[in-house]
N, C-alpha and C. Protein backbone atom coordinates (compact mmCIF):
# COMPACT_ATOMS: atom_id res chain seq x y z
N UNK A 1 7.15 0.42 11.55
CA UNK A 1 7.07 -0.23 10.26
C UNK A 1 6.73 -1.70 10.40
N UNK A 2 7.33 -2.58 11.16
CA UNK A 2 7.15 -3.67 11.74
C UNK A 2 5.85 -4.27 11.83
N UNK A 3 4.81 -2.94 12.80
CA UNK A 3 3.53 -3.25 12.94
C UNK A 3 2.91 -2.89 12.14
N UNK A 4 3.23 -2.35 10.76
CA UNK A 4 2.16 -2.08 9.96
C UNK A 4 2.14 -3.18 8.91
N UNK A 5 3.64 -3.78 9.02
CA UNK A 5 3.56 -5.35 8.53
C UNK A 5 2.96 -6.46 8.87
N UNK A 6 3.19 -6.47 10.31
CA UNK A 6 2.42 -7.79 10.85
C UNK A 6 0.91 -7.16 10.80
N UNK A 7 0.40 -6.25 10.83
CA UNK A 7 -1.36 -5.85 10.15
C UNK A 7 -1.41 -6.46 8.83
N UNK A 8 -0.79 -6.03 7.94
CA UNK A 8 -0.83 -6.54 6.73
C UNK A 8 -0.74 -7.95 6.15
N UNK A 9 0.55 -8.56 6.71
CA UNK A 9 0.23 -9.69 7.13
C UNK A 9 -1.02 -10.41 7.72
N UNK A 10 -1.29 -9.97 8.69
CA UNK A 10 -2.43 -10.83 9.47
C UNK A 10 -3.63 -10.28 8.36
N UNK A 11 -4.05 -9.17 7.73
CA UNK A 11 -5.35 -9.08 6.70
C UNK A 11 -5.31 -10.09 5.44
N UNK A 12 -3.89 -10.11 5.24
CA UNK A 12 -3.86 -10.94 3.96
C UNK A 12 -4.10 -12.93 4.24
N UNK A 13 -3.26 -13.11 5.35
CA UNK A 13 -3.60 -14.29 5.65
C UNK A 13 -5.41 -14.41 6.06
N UNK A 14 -5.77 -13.55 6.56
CA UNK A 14 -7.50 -14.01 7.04
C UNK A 14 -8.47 -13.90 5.89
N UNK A 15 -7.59 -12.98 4.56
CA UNK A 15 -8.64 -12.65 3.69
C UNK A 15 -8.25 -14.09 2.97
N UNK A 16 -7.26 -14.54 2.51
CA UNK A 16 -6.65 -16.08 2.07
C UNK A 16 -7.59 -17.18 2.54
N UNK A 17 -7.70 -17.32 3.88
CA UNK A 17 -8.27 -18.04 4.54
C UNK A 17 -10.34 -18.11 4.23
N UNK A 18 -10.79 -16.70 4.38
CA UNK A 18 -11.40 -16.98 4.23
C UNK A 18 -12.00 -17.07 2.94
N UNK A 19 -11.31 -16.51 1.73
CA UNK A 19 -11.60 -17.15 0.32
C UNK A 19 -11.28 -18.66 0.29
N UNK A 20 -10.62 -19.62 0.72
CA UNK A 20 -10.24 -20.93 0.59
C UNK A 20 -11.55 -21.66 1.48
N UNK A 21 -12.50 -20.92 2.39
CA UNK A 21 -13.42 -21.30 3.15
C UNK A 21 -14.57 -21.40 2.26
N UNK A 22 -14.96 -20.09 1.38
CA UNK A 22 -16.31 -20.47 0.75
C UNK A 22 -15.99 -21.41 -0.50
N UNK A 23 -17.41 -22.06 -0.95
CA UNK A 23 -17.13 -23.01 -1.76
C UNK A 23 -17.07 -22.82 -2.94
N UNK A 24 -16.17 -23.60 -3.96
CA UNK A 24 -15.92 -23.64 -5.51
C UNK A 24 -14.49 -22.93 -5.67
N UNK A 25 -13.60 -22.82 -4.43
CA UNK A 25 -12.36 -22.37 -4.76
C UNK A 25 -11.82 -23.31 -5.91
N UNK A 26 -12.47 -24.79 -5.81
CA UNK A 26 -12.20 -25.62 -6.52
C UNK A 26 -13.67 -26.24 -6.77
N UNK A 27 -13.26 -26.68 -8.47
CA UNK A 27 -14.70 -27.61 -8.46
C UNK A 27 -14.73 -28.75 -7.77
N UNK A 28 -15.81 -29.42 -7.19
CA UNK A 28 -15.58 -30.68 -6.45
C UNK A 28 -15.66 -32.03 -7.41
N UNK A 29 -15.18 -33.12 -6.70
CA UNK A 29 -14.99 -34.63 -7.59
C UNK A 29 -16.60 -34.67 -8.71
N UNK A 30 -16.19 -35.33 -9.48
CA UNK A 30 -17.44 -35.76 -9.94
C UNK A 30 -18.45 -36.20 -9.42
N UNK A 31 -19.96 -37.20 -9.81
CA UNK A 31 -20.17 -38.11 -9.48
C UNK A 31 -19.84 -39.41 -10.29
N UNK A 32 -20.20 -40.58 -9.66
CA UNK A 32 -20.02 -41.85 -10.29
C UNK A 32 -20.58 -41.94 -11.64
N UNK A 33 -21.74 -41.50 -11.74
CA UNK A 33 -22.58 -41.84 -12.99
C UNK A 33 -23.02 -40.36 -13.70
N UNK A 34 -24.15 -40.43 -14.68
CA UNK A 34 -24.14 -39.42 -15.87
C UNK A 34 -25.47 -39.41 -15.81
N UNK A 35 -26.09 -39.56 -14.06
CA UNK A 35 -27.81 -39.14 -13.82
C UNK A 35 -28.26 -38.10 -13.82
N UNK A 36 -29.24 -38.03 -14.38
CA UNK A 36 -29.78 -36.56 -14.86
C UNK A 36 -29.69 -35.33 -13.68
N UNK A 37 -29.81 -35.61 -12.14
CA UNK A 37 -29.64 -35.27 -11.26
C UNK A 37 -27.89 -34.29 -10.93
N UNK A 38 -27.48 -35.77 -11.36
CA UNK A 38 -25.98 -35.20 -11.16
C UNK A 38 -25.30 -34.61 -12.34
N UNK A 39 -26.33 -34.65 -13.47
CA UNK A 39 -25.85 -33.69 -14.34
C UNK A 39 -25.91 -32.10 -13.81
N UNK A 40 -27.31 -31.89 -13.94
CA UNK A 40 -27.56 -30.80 -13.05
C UNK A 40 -26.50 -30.02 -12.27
N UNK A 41 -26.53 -30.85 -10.99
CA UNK A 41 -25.63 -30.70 -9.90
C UNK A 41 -24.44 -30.13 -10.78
N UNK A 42 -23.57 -31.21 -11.79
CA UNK A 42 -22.02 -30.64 -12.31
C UNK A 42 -22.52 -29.44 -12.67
N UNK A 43 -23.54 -28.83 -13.55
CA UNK A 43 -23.73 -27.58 -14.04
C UNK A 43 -23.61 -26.64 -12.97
N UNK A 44 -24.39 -26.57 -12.46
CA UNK A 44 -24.30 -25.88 -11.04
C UNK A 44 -22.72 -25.43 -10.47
N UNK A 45 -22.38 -26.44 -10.30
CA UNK A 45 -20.72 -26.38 -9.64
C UNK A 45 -19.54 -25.73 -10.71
N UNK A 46 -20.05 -26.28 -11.96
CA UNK A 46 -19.11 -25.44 -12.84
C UNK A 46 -19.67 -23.64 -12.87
N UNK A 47 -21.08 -23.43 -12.85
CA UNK A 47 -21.13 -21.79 -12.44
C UNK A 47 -20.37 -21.60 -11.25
N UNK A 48 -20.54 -22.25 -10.01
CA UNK A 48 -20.08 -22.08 -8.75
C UNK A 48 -18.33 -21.22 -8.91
N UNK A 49 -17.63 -22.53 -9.49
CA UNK A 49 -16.49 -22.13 -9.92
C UNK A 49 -16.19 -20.79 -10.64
N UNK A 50 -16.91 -20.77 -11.97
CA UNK A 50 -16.47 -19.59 -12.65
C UNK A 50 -16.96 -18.28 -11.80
N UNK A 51 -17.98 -18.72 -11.27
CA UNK A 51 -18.28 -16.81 -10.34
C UNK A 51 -17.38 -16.84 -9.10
N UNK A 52 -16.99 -17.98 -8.46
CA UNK A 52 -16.13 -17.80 -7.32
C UNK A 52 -14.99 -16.94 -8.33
N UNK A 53 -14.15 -17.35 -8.78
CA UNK A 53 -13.03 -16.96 -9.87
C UNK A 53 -13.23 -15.65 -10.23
N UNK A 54 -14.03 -15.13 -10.57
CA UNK A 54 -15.11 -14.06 -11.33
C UNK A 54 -15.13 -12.89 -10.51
N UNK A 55 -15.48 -13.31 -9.19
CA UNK A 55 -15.46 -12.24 -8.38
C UNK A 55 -14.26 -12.63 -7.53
N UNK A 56 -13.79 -13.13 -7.72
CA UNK A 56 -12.34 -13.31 -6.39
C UNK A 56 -11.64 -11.85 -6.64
N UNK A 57 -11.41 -11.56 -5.41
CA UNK A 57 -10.45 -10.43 -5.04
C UNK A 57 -10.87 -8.85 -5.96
N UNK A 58 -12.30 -8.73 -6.25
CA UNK A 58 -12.34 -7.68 -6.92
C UNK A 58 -12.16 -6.39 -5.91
N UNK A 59 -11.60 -5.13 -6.14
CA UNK A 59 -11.67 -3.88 -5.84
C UNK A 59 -12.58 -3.00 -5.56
N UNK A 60 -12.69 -2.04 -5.03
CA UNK A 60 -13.79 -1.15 -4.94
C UNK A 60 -14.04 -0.57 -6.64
N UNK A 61 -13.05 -0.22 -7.18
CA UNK A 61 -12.62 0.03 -8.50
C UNK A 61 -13.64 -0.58 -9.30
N UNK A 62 -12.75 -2.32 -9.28
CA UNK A 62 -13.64 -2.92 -10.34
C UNK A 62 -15.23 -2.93 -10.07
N UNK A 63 -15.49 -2.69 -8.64
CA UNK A 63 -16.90 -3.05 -8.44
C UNK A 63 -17.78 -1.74 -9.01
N UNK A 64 -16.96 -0.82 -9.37
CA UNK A 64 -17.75 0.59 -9.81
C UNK A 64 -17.75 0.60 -11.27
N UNK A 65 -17.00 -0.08 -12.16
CA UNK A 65 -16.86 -0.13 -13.28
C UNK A 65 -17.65 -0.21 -14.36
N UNK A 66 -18.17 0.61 -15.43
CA UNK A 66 -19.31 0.85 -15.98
C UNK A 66 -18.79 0.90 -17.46
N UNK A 67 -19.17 -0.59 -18.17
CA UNK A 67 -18.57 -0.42 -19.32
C UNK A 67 -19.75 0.81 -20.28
N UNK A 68 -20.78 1.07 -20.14
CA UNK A 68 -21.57 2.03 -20.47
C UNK A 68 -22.40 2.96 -19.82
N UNK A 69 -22.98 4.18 -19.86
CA UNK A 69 -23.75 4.51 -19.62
C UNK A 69 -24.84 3.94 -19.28
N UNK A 70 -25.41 2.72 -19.84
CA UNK A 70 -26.78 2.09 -19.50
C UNK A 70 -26.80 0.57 -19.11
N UNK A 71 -25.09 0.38 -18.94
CA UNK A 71 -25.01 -0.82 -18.04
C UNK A 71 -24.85 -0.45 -16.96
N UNK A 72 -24.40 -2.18 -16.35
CA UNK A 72 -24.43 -2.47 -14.93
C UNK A 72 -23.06 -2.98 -14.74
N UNK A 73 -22.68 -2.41 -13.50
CA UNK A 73 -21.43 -2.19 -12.90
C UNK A 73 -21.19 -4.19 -12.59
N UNK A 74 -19.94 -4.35 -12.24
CA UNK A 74 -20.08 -5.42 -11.91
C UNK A 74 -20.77 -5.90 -10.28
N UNK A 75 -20.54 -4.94 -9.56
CA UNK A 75 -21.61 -5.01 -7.92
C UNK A 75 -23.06 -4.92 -8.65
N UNK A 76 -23.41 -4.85 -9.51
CA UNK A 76 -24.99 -4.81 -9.82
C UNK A 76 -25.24 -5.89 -10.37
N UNK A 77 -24.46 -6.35 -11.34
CA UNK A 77 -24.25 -7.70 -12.18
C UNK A 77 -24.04 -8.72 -11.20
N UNK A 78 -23.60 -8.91 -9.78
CA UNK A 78 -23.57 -9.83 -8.90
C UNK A 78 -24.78 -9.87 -8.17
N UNK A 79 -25.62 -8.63 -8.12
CA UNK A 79 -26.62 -8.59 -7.38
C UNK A 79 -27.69 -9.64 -7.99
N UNK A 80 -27.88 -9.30 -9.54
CA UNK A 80 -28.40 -9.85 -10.16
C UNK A 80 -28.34 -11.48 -10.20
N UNK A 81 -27.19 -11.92 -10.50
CA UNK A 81 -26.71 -13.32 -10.05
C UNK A 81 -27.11 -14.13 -8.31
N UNK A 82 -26.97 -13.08 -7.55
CA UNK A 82 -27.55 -13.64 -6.52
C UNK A 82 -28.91 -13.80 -6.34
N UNK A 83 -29.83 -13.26 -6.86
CA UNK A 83 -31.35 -13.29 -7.22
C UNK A 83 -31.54 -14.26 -7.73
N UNK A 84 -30.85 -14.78 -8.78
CA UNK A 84 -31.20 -15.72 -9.77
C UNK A 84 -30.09 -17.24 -8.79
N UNK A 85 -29.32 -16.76 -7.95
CA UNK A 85 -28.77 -18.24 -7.34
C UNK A 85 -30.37 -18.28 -6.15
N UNK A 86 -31.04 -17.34 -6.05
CA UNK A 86 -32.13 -18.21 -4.95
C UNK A 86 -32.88 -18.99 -5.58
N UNK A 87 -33.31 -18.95 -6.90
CA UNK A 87 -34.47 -19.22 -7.72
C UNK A 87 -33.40 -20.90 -8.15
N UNK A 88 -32.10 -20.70 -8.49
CA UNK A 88 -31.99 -22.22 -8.62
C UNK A 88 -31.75 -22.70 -7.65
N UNK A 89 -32.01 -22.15 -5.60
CA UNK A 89 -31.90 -22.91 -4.96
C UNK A 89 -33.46 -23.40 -4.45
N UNK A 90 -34.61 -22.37 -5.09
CA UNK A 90 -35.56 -22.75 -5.00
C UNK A 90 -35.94 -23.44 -5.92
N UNK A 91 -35.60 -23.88 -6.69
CA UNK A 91 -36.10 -24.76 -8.22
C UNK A 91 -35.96 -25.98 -7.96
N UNK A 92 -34.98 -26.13 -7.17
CA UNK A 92 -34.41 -27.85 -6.72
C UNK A 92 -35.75 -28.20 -6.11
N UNK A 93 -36.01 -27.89 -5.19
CA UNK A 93 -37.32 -28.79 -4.58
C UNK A 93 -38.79 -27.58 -4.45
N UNK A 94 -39.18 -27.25 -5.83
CA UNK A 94 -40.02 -26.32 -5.98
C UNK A 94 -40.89 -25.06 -4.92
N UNK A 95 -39.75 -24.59 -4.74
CA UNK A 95 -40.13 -23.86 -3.37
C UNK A 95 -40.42 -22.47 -3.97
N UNK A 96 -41.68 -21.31 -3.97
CA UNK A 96 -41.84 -20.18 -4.52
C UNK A 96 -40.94 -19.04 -4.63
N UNK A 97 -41.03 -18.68 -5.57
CA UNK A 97 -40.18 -17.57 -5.83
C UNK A 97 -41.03 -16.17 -5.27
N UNK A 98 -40.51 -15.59 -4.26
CA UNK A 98 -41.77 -14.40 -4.24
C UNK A 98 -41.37 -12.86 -4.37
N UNK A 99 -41.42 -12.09 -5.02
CA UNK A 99 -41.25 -11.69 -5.67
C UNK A 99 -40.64 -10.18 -4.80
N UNK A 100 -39.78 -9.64 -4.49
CA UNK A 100 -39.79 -8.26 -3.12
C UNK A 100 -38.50 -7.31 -3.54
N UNK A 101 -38.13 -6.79 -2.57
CA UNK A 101 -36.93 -5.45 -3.05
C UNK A 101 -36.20 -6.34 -2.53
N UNK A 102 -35.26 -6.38 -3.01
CA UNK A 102 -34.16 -6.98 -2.14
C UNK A 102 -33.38 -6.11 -1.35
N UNK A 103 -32.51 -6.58 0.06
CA UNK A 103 -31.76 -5.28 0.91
C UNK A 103 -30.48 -5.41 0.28
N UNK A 104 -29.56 -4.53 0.12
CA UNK A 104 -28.82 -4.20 -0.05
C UNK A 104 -27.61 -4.71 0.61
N UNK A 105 -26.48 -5.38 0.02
CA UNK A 105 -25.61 -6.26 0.43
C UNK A 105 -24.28 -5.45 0.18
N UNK A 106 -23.43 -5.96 1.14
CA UNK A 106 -22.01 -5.80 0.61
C UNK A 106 -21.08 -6.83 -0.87
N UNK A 107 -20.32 -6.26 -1.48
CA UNK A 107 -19.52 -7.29 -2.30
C UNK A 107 -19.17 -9.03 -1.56
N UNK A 108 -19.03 -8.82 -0.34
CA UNK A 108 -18.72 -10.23 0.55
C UNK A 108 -19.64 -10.91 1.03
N UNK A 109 -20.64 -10.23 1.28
CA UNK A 109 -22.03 -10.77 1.62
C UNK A 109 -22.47 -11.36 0.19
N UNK A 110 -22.63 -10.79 -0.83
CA UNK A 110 -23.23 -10.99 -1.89
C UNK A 110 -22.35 -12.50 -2.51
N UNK A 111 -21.08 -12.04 -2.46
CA UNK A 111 -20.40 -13.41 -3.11
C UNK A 111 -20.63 -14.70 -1.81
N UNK A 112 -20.95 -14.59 -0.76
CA UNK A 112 -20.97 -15.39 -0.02
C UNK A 112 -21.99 -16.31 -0.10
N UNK A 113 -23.28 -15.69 -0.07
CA UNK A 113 -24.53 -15.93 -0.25
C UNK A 113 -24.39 -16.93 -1.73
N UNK A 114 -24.44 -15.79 -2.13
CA UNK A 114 -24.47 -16.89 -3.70
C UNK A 114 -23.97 -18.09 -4.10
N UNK A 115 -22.31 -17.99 -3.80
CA UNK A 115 -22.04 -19.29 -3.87
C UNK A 115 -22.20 -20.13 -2.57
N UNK A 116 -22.83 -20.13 -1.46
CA UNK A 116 -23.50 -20.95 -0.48
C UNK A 116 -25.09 -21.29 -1.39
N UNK A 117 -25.83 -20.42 -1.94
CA UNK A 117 -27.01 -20.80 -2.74
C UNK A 117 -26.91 -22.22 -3.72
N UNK A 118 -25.54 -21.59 -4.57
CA UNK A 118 -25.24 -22.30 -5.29
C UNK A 118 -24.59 -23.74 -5.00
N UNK A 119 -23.69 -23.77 -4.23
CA UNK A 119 -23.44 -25.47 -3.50
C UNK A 119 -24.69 -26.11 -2.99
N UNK A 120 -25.42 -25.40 -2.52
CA UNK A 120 -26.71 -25.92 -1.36
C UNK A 120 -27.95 -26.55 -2.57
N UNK A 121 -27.86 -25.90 -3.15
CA UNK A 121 -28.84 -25.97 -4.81
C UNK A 121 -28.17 -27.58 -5.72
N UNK A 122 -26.47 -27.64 -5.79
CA UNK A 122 -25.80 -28.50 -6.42
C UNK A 122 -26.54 -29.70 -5.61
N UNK A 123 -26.09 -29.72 -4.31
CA UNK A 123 -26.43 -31.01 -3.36
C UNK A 123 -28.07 -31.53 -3.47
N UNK A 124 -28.93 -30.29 -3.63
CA UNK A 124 -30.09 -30.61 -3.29
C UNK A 124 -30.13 -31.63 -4.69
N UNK A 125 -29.56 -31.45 -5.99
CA UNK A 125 -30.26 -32.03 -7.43
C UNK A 125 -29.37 -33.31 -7.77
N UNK A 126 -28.21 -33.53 -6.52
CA UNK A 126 -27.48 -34.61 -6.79
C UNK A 126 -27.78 -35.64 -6.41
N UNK A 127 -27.55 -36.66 -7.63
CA UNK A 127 -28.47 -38.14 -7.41
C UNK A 127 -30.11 -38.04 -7.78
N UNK A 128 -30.36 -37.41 -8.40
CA UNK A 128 -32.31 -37.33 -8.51
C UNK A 128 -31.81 -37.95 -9.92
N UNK A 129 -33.03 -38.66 -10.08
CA UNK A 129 -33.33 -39.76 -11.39
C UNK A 129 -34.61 -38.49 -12.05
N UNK A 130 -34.87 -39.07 -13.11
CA UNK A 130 -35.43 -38.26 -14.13
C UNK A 130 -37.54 -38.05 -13.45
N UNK A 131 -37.79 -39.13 -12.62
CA UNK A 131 -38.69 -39.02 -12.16
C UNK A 131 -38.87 -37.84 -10.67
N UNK A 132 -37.52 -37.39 -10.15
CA UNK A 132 -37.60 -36.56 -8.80
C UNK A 132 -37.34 -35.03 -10.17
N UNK A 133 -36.78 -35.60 -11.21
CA UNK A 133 -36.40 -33.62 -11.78
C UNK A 133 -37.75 -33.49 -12.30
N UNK A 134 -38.92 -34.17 -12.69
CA UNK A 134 -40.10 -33.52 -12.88
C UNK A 134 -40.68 -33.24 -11.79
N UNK A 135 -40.54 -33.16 -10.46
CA UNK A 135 -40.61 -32.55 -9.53
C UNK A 135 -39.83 -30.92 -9.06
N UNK A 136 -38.88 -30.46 -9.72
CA UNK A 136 -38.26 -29.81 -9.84
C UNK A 136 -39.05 -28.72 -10.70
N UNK A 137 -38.98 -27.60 -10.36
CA UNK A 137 -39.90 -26.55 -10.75
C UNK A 137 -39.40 -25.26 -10.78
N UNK A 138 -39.70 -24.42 -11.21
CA UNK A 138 -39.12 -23.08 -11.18
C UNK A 138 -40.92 -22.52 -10.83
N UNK A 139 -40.96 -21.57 -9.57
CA UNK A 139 -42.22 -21.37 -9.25
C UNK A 139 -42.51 -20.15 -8.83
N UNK A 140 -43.38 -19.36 -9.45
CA UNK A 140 -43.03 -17.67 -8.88
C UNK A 140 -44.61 -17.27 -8.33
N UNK A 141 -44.47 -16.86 -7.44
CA UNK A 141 -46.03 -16.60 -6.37
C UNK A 141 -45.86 -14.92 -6.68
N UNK A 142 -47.42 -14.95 -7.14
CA UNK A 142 -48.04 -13.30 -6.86
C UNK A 142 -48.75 -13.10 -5.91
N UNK A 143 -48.74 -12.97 -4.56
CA UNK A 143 -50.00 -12.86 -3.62
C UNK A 143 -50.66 -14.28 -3.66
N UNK A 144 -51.34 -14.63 -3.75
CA UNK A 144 -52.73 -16.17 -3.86
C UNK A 144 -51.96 -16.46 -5.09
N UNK A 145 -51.85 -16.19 -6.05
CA UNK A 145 -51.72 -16.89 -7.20
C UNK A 145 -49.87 -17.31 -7.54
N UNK A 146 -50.25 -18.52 -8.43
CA UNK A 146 -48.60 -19.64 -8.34
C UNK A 146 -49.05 -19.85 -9.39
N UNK A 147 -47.57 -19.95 -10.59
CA UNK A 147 -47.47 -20.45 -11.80
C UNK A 147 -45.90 -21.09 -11.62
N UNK A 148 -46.34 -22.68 -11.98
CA UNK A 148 -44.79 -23.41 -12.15
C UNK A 148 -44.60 -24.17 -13.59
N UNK A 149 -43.09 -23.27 -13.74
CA UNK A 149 -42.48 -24.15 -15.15
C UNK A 149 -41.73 -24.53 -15.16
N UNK A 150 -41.25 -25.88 -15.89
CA UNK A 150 -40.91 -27.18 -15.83
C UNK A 150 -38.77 -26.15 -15.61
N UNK A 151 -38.55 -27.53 -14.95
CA UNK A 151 -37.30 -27.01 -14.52
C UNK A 151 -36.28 -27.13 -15.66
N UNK A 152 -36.26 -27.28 -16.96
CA UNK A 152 -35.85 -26.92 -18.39
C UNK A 152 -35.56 -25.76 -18.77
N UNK A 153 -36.73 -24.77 -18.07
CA UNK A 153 -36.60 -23.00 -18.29
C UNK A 153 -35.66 -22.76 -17.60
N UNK A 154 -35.07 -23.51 -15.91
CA UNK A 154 -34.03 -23.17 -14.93
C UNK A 154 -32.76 -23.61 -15.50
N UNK A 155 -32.72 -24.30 -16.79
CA UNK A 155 -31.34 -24.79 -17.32
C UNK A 155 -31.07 -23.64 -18.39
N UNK A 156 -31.75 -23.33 -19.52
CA UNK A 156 -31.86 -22.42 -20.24
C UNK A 156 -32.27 -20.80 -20.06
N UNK A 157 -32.48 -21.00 -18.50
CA UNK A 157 -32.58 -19.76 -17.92
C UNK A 157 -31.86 -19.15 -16.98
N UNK A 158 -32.35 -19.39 -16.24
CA UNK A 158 -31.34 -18.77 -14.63
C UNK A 158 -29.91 -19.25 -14.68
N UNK A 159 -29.74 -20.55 -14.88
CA UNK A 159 -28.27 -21.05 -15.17
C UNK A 159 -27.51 -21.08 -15.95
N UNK A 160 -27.95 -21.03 -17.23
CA UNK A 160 -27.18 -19.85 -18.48
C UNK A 160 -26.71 -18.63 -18.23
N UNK A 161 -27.86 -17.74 -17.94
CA UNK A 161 -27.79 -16.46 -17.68
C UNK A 161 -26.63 -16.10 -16.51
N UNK A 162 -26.51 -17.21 -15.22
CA UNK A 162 -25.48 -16.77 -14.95
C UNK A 162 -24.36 -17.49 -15.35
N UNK A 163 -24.47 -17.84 -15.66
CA UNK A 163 -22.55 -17.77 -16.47
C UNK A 163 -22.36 -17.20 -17.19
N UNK A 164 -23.28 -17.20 -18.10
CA UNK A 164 -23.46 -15.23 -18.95
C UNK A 164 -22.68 -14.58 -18.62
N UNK A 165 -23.32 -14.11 -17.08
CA UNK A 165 -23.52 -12.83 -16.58
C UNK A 165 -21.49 -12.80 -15.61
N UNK A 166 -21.36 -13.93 -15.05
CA UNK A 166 -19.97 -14.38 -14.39
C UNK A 166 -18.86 -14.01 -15.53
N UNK A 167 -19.27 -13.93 -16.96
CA UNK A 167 -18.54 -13.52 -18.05
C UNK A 167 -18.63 -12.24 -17.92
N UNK A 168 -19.23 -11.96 -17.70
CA UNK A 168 -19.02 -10.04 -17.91
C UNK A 168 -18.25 -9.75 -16.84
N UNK A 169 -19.00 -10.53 -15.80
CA UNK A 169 -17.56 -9.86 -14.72
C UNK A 169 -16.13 -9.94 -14.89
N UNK A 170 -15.88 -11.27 -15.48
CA UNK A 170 -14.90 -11.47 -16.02
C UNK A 170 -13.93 -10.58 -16.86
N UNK A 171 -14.72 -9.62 -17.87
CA UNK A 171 -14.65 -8.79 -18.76
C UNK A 171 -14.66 -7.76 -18.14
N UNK A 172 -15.55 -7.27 -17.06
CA UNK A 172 -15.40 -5.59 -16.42
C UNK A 172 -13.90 -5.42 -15.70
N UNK A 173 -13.50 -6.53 -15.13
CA UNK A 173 -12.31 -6.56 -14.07
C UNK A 173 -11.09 -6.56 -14.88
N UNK A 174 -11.18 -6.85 -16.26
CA UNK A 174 -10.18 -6.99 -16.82
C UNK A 174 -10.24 -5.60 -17.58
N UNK A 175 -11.27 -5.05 -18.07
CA UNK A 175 -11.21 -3.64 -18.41
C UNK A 175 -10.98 -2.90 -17.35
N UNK A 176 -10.96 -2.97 -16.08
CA UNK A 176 -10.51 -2.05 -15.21
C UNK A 176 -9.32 -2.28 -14.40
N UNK A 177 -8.77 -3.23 -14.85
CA UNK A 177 -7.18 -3.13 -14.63
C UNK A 177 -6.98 -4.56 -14.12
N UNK A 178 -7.83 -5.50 -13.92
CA UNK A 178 -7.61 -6.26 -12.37
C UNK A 178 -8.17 -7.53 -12.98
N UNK A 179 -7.58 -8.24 -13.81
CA UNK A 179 -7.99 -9.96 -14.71
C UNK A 179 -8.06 -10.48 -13.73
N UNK A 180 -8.76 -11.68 -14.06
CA UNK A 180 -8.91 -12.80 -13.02
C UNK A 180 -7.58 -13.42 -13.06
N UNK A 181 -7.66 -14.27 -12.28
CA UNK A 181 -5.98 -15.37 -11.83
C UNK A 181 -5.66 -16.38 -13.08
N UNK A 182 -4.37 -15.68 -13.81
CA UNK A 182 -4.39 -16.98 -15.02
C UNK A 182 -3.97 -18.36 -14.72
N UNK A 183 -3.93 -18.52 -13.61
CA UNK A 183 -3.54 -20.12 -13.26
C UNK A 183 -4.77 -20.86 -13.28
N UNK A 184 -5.97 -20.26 -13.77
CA UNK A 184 -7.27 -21.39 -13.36
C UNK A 184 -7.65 -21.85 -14.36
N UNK A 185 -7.88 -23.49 -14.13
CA UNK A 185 -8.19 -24.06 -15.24
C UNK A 185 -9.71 -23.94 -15.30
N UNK A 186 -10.63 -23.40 -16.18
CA UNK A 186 -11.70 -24.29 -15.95
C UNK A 186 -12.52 -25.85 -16.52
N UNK A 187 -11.26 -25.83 -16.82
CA UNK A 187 -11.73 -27.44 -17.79
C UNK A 187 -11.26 -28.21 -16.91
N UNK A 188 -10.44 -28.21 -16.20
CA UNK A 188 -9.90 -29.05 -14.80
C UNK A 188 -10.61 -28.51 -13.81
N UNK A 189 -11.49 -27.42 -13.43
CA UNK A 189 -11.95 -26.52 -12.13
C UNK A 189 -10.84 -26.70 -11.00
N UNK A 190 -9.87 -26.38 -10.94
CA UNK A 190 -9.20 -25.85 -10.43
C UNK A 190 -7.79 -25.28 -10.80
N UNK A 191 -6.82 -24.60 -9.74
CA UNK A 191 -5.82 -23.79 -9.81
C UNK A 191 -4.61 -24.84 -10.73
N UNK A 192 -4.41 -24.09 -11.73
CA UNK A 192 -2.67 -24.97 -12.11
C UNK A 192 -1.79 -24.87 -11.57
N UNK A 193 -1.09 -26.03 -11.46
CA UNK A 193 0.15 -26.10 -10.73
C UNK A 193 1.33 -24.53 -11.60
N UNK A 194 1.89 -23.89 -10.80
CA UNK A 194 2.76 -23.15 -11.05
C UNK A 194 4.15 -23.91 -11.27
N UNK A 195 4.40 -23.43 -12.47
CA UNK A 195 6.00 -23.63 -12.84
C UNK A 195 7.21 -23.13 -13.27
């Protein structure tokens, strides 16, 4: 009995550990000023947060969970989100979107990726003045041919959509038994003190 504790033990501390490792367990400090750059960036970090939260500790369960027939489970709804975290890590410094199947990820791979997309994407747009974000592009390659639109569509697009989409997860996990953690603020981005 002993050793099936100290297993348990030791899974729970490494799985602890390594959720406190990827980023947006907490939102990070501000910046100093209210530059268009580091606006950006806060947007970014506040998705970061709500999908870290979003998907923290989901189940095999919740990941199968199908509020309809012609939706998407929440493992499909993350897939989706991770597609769309490359495009705002390619949007920061207009790098092509190209267009392929994607391989097939685990739930840990997938949340990993993404929110590493998503910090790496925050940093790239922090501090840019209004002359580096018209450099900023959302850019999708067909073979030879490239069409880029202004990085406005990546605020009202890709970065809406996922927090959208971090809401539904929100919503599948709680229809399938398993809410997110009510200690999180997101107006503070991080955990409340327990009392």
């Amino acid at each position: 009995m002993a050793k099936y504790i100290f297993i348990f033990a030791t899974f729970l501390m490494s799985y602890q550990m390594q959720s406190q490792e990827l980023p947006y367990y907490q939102i990070p400090d501000y910046p100093e000023d209210f530059g268009p750059g580091n606006v950006v960036s806060r947007m970014i970090d506040g998705l970061g947060f709500r999908y870290y939260w979003a998907t923290e500790g989901l189940t095999q369960k919740d990941l199968e969970y199908k509020p309809s027939e012609d939706g998407r489970t929440p493992l499909e709804t993350m897939e989706h989100i991770h597609s769309m975290s490359k495009m705002i890590l390619n949007g920061a410094d207009a790098t092509p979107n190209i267009r392929s199947k994607p391989p097939k990820y685990s739930y840990e791979e997938l949340r990993k990726m993404t929110l590493e997309n998503l910090q790496a994407a925050s940093k790239k747009m922090a501090g840019k003045q209004s002359e580096d974000l018209e450099k900023s592009k959302v850019v999708f390659q067909n073979g030879e041919e490239q069409s880029a639109i202004p990085y406005w569509n990546m605020i009202n697009g890709m970065l809406s959509d996922c927090i959208y989409h971090a809401g539904q997860i929100t919503l599948m996990r709680r229809a399938s038994g398993n809410p997110i953690n009510p200690n999180i603020s997101m107006f503070f981005g991080k955990l409340r003190d327990k009392k």
